[in-house]
N, C-alpha and C. Protein backbone atom coordinates (compact mmCIF):
# COMPACT_ATOMS: atom_id res chain seq x y z
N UNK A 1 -38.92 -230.82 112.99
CA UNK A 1 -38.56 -231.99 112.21
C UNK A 1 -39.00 -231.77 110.77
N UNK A 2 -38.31 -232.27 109.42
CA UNK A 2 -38.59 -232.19 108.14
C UNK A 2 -39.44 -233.41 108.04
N UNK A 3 -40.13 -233.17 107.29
CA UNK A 3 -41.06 -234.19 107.07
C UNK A 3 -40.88 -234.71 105.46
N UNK A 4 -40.42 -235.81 105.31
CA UNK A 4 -39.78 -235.94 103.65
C UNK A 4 -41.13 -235.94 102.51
N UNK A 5 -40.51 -235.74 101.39
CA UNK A 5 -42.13 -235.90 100.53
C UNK A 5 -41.56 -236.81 99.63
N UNK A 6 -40.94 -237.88 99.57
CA UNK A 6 -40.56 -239.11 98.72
C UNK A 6 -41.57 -240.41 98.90
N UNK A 7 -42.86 -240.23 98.00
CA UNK A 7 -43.84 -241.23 98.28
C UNK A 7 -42.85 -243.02 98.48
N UNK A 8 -43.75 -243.55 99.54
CA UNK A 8 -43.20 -244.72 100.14
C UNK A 8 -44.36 -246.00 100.72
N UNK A 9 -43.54 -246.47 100.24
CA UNK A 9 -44.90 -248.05 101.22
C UNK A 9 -43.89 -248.64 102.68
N UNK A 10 -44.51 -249.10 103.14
CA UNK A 10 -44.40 -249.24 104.61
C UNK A 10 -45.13 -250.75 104.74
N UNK A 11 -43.93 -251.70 105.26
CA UNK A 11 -44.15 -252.72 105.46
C UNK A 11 -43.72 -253.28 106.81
N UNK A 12 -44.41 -253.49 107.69
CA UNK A 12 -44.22 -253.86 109.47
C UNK A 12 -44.30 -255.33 109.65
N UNK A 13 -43.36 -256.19 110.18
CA UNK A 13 -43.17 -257.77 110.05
C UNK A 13 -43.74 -257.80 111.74
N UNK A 14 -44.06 -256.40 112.41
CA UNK A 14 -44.45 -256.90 114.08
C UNK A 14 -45.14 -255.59 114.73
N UNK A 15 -45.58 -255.27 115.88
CA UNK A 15 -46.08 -254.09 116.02
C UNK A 15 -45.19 -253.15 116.35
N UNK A 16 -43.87 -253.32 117.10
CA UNK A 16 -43.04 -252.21 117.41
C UNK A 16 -41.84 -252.58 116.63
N UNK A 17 -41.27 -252.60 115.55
CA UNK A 17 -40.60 -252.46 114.92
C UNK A 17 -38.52 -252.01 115.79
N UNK A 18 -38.01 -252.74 115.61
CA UNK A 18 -36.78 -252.28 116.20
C UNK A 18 -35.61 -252.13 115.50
N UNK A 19 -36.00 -252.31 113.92
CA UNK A 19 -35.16 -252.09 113.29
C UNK A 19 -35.80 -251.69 111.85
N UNK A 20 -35.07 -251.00 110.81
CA UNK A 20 -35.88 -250.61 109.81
C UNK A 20 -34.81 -250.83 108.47
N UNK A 21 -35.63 -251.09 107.46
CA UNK A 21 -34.63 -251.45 105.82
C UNK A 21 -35.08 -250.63 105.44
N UNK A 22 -34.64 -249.61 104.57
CA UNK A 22 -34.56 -249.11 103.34
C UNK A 22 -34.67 -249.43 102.08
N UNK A 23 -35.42 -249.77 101.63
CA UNK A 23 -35.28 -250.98 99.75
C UNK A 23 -35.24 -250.11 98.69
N UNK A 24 -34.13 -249.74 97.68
CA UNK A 24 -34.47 -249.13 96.76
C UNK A 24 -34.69 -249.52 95.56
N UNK A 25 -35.81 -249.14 94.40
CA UNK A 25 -35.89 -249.96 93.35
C UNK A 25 -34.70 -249.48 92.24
N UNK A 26 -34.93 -250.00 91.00
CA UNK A 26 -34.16 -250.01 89.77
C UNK A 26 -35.05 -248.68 89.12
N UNK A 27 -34.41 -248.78 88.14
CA UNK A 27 -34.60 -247.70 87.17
C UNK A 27 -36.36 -248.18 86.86
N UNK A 28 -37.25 -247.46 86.54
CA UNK A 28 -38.40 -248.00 85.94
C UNK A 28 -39.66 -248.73 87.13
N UNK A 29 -39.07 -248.88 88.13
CA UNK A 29 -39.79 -249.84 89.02
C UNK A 29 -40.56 -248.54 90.21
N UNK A 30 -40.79 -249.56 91.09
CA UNK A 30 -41.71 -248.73 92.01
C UNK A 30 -41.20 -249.92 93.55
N UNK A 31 -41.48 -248.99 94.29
CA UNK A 31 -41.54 -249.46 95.75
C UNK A 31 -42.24 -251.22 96.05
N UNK A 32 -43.59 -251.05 95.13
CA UNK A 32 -44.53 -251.92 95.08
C UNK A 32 -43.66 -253.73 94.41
N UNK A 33 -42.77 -253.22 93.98
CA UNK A 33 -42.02 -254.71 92.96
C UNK A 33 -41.50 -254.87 94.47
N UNK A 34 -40.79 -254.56 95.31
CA UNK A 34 -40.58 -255.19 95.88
C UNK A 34 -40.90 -255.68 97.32
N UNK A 35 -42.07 -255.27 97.38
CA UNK A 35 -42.81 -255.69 98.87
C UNK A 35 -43.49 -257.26 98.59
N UNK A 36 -43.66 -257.73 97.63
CA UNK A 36 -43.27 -259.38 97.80
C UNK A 36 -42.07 -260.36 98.73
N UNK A 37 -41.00 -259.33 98.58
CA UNK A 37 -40.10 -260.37 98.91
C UNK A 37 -39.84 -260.30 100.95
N UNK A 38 -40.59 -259.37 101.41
CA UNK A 38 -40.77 -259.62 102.93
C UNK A 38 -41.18 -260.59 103.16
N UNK A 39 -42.26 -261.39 103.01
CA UNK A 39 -42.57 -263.12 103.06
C UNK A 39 -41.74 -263.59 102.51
N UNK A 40 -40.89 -263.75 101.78
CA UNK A 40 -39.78 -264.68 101.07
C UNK A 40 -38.55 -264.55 102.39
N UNK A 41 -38.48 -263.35 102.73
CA UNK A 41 -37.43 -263.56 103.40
C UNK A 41 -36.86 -264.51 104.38
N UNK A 42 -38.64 -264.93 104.65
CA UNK A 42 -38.41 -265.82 106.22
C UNK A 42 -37.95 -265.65 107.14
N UNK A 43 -37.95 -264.67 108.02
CA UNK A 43 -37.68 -263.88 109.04
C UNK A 43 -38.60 -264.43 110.09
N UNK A 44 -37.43 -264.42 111.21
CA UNK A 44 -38.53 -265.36 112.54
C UNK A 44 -39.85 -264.67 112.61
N UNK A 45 -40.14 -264.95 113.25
CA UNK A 45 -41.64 -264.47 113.97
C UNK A 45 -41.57 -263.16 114.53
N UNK A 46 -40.61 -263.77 115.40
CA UNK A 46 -40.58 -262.90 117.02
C UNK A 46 -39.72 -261.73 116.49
N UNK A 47 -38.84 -261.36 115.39
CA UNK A 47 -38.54 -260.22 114.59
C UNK A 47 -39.46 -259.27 114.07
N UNK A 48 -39.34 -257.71 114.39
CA UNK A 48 -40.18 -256.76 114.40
C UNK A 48 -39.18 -255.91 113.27
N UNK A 49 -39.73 -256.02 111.93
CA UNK A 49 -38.62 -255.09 111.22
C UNK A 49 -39.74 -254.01 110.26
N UNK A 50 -39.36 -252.72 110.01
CA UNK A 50 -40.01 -252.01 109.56
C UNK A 50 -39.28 -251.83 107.84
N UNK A 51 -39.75 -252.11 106.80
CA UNK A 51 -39.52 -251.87 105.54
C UNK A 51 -40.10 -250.92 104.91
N UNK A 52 -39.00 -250.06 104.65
CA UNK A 52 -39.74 -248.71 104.02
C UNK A 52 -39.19 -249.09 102.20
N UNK A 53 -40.10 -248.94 101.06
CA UNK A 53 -39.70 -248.96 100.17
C UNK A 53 -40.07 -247.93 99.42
N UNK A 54 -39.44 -246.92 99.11
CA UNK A 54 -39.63 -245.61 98.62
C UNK A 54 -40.20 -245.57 97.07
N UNK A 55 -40.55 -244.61 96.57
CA UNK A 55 -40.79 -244.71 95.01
C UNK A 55 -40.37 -243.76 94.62
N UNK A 56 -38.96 -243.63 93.62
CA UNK A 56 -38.52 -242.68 92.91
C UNK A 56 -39.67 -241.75 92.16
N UNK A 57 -39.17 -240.44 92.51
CA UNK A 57 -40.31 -239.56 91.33
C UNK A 57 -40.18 -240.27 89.80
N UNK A 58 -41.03 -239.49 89.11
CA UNK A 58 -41.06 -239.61 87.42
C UNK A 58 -40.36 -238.58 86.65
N UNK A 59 -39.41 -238.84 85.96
CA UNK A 59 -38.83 -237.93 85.11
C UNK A 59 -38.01 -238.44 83.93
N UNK A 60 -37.84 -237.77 83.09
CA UNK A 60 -37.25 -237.97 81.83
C UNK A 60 -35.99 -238.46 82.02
N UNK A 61 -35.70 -239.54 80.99
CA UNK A 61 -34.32 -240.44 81.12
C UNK A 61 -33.86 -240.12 80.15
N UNK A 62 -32.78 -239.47 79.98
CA UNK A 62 -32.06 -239.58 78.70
C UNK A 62 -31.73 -240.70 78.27
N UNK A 63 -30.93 -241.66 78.53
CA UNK A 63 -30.89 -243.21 77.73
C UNK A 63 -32.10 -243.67 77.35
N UNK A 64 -32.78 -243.18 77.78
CA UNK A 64 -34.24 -243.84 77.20
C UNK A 64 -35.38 -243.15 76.29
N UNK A 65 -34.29 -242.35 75.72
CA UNK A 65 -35.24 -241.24 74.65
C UNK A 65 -35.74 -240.23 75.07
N UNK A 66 -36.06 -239.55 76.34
CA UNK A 66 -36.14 -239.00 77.45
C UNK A 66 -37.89 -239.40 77.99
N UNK A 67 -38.06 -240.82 77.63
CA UNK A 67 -39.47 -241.57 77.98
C UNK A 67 -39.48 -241.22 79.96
N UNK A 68 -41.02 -240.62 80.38
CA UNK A 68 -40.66 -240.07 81.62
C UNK A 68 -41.02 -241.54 82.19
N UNK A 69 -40.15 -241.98 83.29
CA UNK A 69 -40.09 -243.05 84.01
C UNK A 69 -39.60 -242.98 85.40
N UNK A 70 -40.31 -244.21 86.28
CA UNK A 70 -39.26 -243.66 87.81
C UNK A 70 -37.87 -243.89 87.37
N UNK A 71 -37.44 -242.66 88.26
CA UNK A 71 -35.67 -242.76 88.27
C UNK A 71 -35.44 -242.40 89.52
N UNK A 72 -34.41 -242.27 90.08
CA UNK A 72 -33.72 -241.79 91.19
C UNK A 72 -33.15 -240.41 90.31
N UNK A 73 -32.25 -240.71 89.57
CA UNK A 73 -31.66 -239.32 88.81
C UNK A 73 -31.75 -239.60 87.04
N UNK A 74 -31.37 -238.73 86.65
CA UNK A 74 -31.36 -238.97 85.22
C UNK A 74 -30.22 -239.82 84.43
N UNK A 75 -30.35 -240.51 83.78
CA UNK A 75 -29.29 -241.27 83.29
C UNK A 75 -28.79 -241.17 81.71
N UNK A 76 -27.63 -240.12 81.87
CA UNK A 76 -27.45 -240.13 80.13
C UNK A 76 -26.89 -240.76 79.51
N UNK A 77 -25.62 -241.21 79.85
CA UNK A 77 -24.76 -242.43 79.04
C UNK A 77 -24.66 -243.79 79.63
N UNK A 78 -24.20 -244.62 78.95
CA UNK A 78 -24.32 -246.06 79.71
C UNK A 78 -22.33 -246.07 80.15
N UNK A 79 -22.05 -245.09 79.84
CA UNK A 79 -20.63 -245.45 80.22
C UNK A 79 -20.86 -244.36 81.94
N UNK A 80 -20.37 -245.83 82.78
CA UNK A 80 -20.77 -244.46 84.27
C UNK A 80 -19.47 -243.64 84.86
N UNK A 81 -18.67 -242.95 84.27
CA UNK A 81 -17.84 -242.63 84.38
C UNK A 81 -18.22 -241.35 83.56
N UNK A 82 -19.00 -241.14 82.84
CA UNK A 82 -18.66 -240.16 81.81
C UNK A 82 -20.59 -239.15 82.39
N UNK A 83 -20.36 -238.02 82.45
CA UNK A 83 -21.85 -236.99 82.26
C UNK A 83 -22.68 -237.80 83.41
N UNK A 84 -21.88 -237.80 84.90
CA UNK A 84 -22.91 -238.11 85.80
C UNK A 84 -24.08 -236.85 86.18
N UNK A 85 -25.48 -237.40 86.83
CA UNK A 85 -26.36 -236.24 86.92
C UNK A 85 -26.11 -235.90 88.61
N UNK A 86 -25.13 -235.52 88.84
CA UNK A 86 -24.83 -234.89 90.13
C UNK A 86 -25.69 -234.00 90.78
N UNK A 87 -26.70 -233.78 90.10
CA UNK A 87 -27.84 -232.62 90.99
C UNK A 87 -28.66 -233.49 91.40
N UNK A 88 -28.66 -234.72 90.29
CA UNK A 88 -30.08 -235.18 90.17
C UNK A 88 -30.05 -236.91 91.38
N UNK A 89 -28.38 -237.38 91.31
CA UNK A 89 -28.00 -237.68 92.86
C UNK A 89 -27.94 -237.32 93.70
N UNK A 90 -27.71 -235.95 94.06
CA UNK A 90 -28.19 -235.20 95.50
C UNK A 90 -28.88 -235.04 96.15
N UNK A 91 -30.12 -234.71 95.02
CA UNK A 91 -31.66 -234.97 95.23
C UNK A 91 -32.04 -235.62 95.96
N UNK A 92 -32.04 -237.38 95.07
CA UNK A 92 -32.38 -238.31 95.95
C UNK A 92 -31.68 -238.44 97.23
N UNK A 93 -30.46 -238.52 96.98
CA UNK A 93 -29.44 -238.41 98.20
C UNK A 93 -30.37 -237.67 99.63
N UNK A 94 -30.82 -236.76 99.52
CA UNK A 94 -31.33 -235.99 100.61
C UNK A 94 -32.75 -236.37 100.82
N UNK A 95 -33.11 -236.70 99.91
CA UNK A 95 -34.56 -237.75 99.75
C UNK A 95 -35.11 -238.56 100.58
N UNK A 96 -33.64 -239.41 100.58
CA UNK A 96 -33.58 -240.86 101.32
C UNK A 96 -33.35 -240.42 102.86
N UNK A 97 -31.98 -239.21 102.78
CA UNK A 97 -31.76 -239.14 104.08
C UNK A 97 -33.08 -238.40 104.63
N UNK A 98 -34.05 -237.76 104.65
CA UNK A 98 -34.83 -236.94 104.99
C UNK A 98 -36.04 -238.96 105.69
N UNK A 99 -36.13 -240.05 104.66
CA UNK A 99 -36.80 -241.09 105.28
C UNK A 99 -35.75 -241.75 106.61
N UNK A 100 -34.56 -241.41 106.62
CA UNK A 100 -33.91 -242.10 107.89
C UNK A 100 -34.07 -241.25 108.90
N UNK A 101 -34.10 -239.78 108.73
CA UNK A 101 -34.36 -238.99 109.67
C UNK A 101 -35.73 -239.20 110.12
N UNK A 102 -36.58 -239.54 109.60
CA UNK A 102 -37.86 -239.67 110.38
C UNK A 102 -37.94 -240.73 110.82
């Protein structure tokens, strides 16, 4: 088995878990912004859900002067049609899949 290295928080609503979310943040954020909103959700009781919220690495943004920040991939233009970072989506792409595989 691969064992992923995409640091993550882990949030359990029960002890055996039978189903699991994925949460991904925004540009700039961290896993941590959104593990508030599991109590908001209001989810019965008797629901066992496992929330994984990952934390994009740190790396240089081009739209952003190349200030190093979490990203998923790099982002150079604001037009998204134009100079996508296709390596730097794959990445994560395999990132994420490497947390569903486990």
């Amino acid at each position: 088995m691969t064992v992923h290295t995409l640091s993550h928080l882990v949030v359990e609503t029960g002890a055996t878990p039978d189903a699991s979310i994925i949460w991904l943040h925004g540009l700039g954020a961290d896993g941590h912004d959104f593990e508030p909103i599991v109590p908001e959700l209001g989810l019965p009781e008797n629901l066992a859900v496992r929330f994984i919220f990952p934390h994009a690495p740190a790396m240089p943004v081009t739209l952003n002067g190349g200030y190093i920040m979490p990203a998923w991939y790099d982002i150079r233009q604001t037009d998204f049609g134009i100079e996508h970072d296709h390596a730097g989506i794959r990445q994560s792409s395999r990132s994420v899949q490497m947390l569903i595989d486990q």
